[in-house]
Protein backbone atom coordinates (compact mmCIF):
# COMPACT_ATOMS: atom_id res chain seq x y z
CA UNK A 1 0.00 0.00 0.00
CA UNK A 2 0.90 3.37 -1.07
CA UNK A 3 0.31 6.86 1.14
CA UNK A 4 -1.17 9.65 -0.35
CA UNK A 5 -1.12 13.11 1.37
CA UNK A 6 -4.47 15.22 0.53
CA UNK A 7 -3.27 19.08 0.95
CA UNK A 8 -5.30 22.38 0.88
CA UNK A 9 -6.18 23.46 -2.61
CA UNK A 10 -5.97 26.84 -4.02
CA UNK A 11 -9.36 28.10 -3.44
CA UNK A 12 -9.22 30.81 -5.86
CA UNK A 13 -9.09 34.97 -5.78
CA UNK A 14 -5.91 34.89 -3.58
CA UNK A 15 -7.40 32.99 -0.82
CA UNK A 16 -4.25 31.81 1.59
CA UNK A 17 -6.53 30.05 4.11
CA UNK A 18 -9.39 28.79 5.03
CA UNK A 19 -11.44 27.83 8.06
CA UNK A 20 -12.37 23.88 8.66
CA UNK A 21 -16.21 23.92 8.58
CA UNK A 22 -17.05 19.95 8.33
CA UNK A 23 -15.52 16.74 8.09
CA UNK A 24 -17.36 13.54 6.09
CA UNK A 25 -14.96 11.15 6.92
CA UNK A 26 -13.36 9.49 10.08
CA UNK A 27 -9.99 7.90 10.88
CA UNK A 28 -10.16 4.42 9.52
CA UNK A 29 -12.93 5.28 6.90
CA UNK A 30 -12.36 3.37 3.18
CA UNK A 31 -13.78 6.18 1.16
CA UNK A 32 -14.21 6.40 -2.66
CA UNK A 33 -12.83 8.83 -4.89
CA UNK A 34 -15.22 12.29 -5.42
CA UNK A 35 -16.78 10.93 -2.03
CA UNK A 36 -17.35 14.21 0.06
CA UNK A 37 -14.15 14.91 2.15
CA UNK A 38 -14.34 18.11 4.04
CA UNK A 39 -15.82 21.59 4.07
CA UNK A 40 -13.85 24.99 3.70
CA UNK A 41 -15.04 28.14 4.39
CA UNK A 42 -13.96 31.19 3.18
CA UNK A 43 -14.74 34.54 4.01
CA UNK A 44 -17.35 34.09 1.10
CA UNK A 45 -18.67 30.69 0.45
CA UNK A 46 -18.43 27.51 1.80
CA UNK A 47 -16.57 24.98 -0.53
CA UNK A 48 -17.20 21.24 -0.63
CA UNK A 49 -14.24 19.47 -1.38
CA UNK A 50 -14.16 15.82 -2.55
CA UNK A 51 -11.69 13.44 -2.34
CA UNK A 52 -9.39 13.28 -4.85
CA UNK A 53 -8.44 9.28 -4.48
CA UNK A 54 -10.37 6.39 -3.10
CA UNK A 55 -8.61 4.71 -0.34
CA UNK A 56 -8.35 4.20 3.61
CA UNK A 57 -7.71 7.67 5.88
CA UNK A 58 -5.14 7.08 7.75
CA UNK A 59 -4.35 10.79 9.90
CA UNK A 60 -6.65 13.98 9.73
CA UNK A 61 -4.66 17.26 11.01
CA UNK A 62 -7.21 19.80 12.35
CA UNK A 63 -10.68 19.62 13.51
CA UNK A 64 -13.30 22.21 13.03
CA UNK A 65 -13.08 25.66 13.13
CA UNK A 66 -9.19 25.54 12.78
CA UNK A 67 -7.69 27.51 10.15
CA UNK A 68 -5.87 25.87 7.66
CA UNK A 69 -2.85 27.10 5.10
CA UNK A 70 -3.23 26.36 1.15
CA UNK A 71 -0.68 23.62 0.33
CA UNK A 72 -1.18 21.86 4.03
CA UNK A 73 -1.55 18.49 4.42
CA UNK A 74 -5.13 18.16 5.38
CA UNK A 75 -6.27 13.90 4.99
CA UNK A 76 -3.25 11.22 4.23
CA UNK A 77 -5.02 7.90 2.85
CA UNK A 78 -3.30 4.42 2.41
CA UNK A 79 -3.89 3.87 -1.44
CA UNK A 80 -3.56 1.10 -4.04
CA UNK A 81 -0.93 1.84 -6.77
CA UNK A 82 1.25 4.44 -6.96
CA UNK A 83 0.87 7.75 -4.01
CA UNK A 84 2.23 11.02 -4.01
CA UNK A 85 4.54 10.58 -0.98
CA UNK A 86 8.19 8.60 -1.35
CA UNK A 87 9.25 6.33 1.19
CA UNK A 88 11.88 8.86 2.52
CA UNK A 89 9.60 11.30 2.89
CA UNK A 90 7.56 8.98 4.56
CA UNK A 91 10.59 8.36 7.09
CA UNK A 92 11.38 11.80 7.78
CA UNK A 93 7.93 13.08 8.11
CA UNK A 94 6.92 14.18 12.01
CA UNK A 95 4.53 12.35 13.76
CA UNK A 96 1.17 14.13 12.40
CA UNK A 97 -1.62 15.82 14.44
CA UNK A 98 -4.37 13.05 13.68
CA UNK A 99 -8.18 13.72 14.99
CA UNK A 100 -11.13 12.23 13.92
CA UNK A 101 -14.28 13.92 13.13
CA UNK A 102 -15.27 15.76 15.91
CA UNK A 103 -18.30 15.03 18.50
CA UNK A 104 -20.09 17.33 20.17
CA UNK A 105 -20.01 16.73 23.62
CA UNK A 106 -23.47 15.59 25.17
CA UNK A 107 -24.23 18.32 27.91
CA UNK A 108 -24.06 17.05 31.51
CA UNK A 109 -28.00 16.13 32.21
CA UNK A 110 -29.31 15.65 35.69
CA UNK A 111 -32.12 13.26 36.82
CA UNK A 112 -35.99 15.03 36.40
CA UNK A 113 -39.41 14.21 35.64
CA UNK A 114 -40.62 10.53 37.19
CA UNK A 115 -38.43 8.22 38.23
CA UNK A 116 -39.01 5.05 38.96
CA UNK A 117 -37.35 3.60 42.10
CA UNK A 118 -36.51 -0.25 43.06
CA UNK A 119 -38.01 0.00 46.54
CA UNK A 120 -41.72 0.93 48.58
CA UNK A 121 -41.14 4.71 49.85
CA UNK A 122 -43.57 5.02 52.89
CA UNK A 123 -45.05 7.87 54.43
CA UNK A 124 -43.72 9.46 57.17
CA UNK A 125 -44.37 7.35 60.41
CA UNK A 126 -47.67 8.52 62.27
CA UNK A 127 -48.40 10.83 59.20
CA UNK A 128 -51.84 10.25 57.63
CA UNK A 129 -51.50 10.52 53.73
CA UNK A 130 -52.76 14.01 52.30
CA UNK A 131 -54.96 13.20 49.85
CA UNK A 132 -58.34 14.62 48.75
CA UNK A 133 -61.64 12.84 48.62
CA UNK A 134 -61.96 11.95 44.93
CA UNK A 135 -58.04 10.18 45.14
CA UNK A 136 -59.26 9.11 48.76
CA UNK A 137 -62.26 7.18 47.27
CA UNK A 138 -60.14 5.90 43.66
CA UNK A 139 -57.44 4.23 46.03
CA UNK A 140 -60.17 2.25 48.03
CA UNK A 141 -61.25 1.31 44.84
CA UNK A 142 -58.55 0.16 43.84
CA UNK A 143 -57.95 -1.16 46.93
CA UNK A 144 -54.27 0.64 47.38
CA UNK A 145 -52.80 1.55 51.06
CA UNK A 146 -52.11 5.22 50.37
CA UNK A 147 -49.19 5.35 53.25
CA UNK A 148 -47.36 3.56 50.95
CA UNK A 149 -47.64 5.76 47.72
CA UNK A 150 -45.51 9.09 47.93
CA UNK A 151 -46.90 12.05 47.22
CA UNK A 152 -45.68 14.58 44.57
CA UNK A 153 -47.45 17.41 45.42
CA UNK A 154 -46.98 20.45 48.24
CA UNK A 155 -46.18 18.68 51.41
CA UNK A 156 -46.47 15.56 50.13
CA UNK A 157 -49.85 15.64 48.73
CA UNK A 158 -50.63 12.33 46.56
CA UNK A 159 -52.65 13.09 42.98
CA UNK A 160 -54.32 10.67 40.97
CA UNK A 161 -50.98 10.76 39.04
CA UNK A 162 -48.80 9.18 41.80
CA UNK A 163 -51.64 7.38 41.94
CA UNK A 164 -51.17 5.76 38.27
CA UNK A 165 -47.43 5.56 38.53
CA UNK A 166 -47.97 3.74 41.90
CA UNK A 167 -50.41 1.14 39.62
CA UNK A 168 -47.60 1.20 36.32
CA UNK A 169 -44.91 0.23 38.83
CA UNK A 170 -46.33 -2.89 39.79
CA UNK A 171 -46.08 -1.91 43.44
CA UNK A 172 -43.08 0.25 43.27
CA UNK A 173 -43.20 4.06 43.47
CA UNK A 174 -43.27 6.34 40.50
CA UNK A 175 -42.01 9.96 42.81
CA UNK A 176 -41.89 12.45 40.91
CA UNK A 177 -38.57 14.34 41.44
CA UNK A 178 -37.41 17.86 40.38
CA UNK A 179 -34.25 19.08 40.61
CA UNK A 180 -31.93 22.45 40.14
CA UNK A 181 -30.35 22.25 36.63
CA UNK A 182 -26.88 23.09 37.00
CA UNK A 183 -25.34 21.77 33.49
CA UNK A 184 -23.61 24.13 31.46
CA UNK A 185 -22.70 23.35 27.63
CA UNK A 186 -19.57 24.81 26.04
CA UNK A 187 -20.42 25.14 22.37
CA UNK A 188 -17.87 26.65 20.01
CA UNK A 189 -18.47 29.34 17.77
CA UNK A 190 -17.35 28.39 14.39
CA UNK A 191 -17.60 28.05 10.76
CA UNK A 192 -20.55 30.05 9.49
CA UNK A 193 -21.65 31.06 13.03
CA UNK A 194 -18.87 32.49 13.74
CA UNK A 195 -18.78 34.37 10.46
CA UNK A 196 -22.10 35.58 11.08
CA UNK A 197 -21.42 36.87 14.39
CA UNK A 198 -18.22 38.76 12.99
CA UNK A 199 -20.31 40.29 10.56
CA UNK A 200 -23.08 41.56 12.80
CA UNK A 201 -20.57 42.76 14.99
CA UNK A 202 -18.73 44.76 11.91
CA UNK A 203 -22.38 45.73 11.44
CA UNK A 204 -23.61 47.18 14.41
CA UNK A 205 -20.33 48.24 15.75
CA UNK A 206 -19.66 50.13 11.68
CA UNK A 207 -22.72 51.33 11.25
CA UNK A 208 -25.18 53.70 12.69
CA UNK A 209 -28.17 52.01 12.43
CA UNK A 210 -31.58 54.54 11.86
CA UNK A 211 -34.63 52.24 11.76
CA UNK A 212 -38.05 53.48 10.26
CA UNK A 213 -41.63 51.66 10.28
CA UNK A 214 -44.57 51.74 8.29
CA UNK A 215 -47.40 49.70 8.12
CA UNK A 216 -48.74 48.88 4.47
CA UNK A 217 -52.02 47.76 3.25
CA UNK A 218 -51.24 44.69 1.03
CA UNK A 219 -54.94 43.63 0.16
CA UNK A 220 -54.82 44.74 -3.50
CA UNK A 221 -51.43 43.21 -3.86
CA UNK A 222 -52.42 40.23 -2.79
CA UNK A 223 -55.65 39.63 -4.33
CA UNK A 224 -53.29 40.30 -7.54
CA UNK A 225 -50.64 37.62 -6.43
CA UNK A 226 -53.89 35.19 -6.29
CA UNK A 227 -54.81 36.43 -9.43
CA UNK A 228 -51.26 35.80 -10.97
CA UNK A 229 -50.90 32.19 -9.32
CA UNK A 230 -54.28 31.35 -10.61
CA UNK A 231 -53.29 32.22 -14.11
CA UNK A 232 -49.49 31.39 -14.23
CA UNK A 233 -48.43 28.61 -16.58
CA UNK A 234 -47.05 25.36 -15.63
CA UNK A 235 -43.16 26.81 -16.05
CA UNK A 236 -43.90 29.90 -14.10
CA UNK A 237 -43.19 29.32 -10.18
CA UNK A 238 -45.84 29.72 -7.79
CA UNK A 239 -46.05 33.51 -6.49
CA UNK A 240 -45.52 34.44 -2.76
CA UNK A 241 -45.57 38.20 -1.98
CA UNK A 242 -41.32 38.26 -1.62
CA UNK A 243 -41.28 38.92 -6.02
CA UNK A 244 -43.77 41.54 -5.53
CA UNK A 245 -42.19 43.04 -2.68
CA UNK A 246 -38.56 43.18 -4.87
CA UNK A 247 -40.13 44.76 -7.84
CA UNK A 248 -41.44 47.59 -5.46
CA UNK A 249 -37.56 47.37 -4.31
CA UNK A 250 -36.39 47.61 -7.69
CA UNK A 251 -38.45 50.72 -8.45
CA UNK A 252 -37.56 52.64 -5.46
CA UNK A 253 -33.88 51.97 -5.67
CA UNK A 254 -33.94 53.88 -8.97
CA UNK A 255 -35.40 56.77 -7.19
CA UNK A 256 -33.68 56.88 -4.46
CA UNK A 257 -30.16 55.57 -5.43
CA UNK A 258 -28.52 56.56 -2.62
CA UNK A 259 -30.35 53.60 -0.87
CA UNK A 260 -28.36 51.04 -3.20
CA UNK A 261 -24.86 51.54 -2.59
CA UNK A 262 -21.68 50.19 -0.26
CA UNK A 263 -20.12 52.81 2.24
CA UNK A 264 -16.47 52.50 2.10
CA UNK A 265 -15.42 54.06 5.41
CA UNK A 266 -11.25 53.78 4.72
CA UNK A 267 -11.52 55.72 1.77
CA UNK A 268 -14.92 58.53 2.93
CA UNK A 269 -16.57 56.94 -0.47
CA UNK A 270 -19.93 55.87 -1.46
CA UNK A 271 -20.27 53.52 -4.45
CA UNK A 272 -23.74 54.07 -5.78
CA UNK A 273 -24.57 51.09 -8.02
CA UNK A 274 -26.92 51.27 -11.63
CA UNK A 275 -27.39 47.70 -11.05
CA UNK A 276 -29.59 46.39 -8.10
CA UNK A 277 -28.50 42.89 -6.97
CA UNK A 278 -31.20 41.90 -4.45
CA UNK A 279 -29.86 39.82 -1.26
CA UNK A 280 -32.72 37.57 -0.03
CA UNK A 281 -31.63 36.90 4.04
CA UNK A 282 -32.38 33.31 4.23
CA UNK A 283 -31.95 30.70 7.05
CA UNK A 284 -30.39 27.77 6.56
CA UNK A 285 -29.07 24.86 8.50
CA UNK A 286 -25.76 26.10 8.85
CA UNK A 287 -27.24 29.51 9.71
CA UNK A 288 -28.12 32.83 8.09
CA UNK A 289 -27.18 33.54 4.40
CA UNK A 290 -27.98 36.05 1.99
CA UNK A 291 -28.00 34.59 -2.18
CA UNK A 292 -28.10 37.46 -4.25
CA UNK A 293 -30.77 38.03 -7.17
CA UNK A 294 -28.49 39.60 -9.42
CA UNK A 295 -29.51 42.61 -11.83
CA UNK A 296 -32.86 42.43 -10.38
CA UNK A 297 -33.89 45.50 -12.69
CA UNK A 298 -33.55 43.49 -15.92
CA UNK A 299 -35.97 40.38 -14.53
CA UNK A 300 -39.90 40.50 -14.49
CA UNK A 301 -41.88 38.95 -11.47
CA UNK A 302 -41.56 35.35 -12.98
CA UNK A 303 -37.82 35.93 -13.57
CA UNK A 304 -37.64 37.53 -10.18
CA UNK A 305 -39.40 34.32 -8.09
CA UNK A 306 -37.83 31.64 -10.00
CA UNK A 307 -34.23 33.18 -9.71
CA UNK A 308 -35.14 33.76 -5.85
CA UNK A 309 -36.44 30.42 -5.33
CA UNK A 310 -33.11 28.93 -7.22
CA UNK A 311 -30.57 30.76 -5.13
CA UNK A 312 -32.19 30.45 -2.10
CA UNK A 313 -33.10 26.48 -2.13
CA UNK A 314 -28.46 26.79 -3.26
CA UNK A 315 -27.97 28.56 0.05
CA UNK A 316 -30.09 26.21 1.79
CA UNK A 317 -28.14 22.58 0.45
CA UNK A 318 -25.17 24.34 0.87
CA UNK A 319 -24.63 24.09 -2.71
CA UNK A 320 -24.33 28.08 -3.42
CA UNK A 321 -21.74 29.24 -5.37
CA UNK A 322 -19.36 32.10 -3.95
CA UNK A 323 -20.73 34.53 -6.47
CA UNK A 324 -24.34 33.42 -5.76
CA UNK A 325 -23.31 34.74 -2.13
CA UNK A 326 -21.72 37.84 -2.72
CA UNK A 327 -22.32 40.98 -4.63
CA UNK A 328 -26.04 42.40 -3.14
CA UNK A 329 -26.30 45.90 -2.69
CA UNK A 330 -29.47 46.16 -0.93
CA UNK A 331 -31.28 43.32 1.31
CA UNK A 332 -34.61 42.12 1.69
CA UNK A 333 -35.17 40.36 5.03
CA UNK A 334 -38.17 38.33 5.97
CA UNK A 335 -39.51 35.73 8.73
CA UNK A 336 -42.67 35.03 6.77
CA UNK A 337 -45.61 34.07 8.75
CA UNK A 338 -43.50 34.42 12.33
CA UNK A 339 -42.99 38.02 11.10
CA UNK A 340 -44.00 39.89 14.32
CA UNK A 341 -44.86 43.38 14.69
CA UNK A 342 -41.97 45.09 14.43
CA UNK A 343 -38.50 44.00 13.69
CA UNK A 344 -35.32 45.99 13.45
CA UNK A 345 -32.88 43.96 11.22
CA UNK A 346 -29.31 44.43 11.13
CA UNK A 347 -27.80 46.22 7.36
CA UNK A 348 -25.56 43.60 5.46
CA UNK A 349 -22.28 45.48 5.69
CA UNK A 350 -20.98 47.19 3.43
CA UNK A 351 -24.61 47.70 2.53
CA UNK A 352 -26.68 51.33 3.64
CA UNK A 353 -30.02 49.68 3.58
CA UNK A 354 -32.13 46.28 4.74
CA UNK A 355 -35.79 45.97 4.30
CA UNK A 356 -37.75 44.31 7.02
CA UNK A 357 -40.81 42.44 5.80
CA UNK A 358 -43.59 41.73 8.87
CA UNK A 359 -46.10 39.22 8.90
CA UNK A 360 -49.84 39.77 6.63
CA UNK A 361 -52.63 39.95 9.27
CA UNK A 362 -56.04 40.77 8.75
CA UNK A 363 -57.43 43.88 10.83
CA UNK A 364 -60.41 46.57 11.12
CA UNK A 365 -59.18 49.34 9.26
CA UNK A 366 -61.00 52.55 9.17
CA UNK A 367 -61.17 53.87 4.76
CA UNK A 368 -62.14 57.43 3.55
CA UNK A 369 -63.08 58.31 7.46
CA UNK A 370 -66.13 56.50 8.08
CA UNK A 371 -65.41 53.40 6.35
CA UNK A 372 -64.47 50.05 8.35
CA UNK A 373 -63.27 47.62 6.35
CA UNK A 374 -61.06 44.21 7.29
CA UNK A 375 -57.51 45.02 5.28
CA UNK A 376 -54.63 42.86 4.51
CA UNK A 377 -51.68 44.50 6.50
CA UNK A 378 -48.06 44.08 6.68
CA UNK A 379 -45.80 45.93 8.52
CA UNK A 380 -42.37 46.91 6.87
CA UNK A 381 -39.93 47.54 9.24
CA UNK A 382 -36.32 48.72 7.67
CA UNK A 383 -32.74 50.08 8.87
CA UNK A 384 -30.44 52.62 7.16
CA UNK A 385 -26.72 53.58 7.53
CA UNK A 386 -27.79 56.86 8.94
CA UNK A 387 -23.91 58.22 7.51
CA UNK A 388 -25.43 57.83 3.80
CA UNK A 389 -29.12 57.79 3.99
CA UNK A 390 -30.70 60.57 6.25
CA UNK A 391 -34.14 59.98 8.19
CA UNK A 392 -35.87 61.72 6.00
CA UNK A 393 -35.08 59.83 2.99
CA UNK A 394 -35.42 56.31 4.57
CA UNK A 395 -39.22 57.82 5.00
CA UNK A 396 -39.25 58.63 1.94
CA UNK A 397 -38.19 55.60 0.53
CA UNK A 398 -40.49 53.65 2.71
CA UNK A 399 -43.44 55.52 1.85
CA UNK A 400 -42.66 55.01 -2.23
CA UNK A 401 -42.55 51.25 -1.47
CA UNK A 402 -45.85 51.33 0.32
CA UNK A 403 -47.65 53.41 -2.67
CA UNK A 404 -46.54 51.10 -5.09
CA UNK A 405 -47.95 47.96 -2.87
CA UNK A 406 -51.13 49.61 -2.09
CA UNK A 407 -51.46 50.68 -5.62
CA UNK A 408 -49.93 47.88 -7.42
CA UNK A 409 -50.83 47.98 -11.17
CA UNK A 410 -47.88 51.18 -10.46
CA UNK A 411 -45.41 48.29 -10.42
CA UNK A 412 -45.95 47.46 -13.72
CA UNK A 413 -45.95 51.22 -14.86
């Protein structure tokens, strides 16, 4: 047998390391060439790399979250055939750092809910057995000694549950015990949580965040995204209100273009962009991502859902590409039907502007003053970098989104 040493490949655009996010494979594993290897993450994507041989792994150097040079020996494998290691490199090579995949360490539990103990737990001697009537009357019954069933309750008491654990033990006591929890779990911060909390800490600690909220009446729009699902054709993707919501975004961002830009503090520079590449915050198993809906103003509202659904199902497998996760210059954020009231989401550096979609509920709204109708309403609550985009113009901005919602044949205008 052969050794083969797997090293770090040249992830591309100057990348000189990367961060361990996952490892597929174990020491001892026979795994087959292409078989999925290990994760890399990168300050931009997260890279599934296969492996390039099939064989046994013999030594992994690093575990998760550990940074790793390109050109490091990663995996070696025992291989058939020729390797890629010579015998005297083989001799003179230092013992490695091996570790197998890692496992999370199960936090400390203590003992709660009902137990069942081995032995008869008696009451206290010359105690009578608190009780009330109707358990009183269901143990005579039953023909049970309640002195020898324990209570559970204040001071003792005994319910019709001790009662039935009394009966399921066979004789033995079910006592129902609750104690202090005093377990603490140590979980590390890594891979793409702990790029997300770097970023939200650029974020917040970057930017001075100005948050504005408006509530929007949404009825029209959505008897119109009924309207469009009922009539779409069989290639067209089924319609929530997220499309409708970007091609209000699309609008406004070309009258207000100060909204769609990147601050670049080191140099005092705005970079206002013609293009509006739409990032779609999305949670995924491995945490919060935003794909990017590129050149959003060239795409109509079928374009616009299918190319959302596409890129955000990629962010989801984990199968996004780096420049399916980079490039947005303005963000659409929304938790759907968990939505609350009011939200106030954090800007996507180097981003000036997020737009906070609240849930749809239906309310009493009073129309033309005398009027009360139930309405469709959604809240939109939004953030601004208050160093680019002054209150007033967040209003502003706000309100234009809201006119074209309420008034939505405007969005096709």
């Amino acid at each position: 047998m052969a050794q083969y040493d797997f090293k770090l490949p040249d992830l591309g655009e100057g990348i000189v390391e990367a961060e361990i996010a996952a490892l597929h494979v174990h020491v001892g594993d026979n795994i087959l060439e292409d078989q999925p290897l290990i994760d890399m993450m990168t300050d931009k994507a997260t890279v599934e790399i296969p492996s390039p041989v099939t064989g046994t792994v013999l030594t992994i150097s690093g575990t998760p979250g550990d940074m790793v040079r390109v050109g490091s020996v990663m995996v070696t494998f025992a291989v058939g055939g020729a390797g890629n290691v010579e015998k005297t490199d083989i001799a003179e090579k230092s013992e490695p750092v091996v570790a197998t995949a890692p496992v999370n360490p199960a936090p400390v539990t203590e003992i709660t809910g009902h137990i069942i103990t081995e032995h008869i737990i008696t009451a206290p001697a010359g105690g009578k057995p608190l009780a009330s009537p109707a358990v009183r009357r269901r143990a005579l019954e039953e023909d049970i000694d309640l002195s020898r069933v324990a209570g559970s309750g204040p001071a003792g008491r005994i319910s019709h549950r001790d009662l039935d654990d009394f009966i399921a033990a066979g004789g033995r006591i079910g006592v129902a015990l609750k104690q202090k929890r005093n377990a603490i779990e140590e979980i590390p911060v890594i891979g793409i949580r702990r790029k997300i909390a770097e970023r939200m800490e650029l974020s917040k600690r970057s930017i001075p965040h100005y948050s504005y909220v408006e509530e929007v009446d949404v009825s029209e729009v959505e008897k119109l995204r009924r309207f469009l699902n009922d009539n779409r054709t069989e290639d067209q993707p089924k319609l929530s209100i997220l499309p409708l919501i970007m091609l209000a975004t699309v609008k406004a961002m070309e009258k207000f273009p100060e909204c769609n830009s990147h601050y670049d503090p080191d140099h005092s520079l705005v970079r206002r962009f013609s293009g509006v590449h739409l990032g779609i915050a999305t949670q995924t198993p491995n945490g919060l991502m935003v794909p990017v809906v590129s050149h959003a103003e060239v795409r109509d509202i079928w374009d616009m859902a299918a190319e959302m659904q596409r890129v955000t199902a990629a962010g989801r497998t984990g199968k996004a590409t780096r420049d399916e996760l980079t490039g947005s210059t303005v963000t659409i954020t929304s938790l759907g039907p968990i939505g609350g009231i009011v939200t106030t989401p954090v800007i996507n550096y180097p981003e000036v502007c997020i737009i906070g979609v609240n849930k749809i509920v239906a309310r009493a709204m009073v129309i033309n003053g005398n009027d009360i109708q139930i309405r469709q309403m959604m809240n939109l609550s939004s953030s601004f970098d208050h160093r680019v985009v002054d209150g007033y113009v967040a209003a502003e901005l706000i309100q234009y989104i809201k006119g074209l919602l309420e008034q939505p044949a405007t969005l096709f205008m």
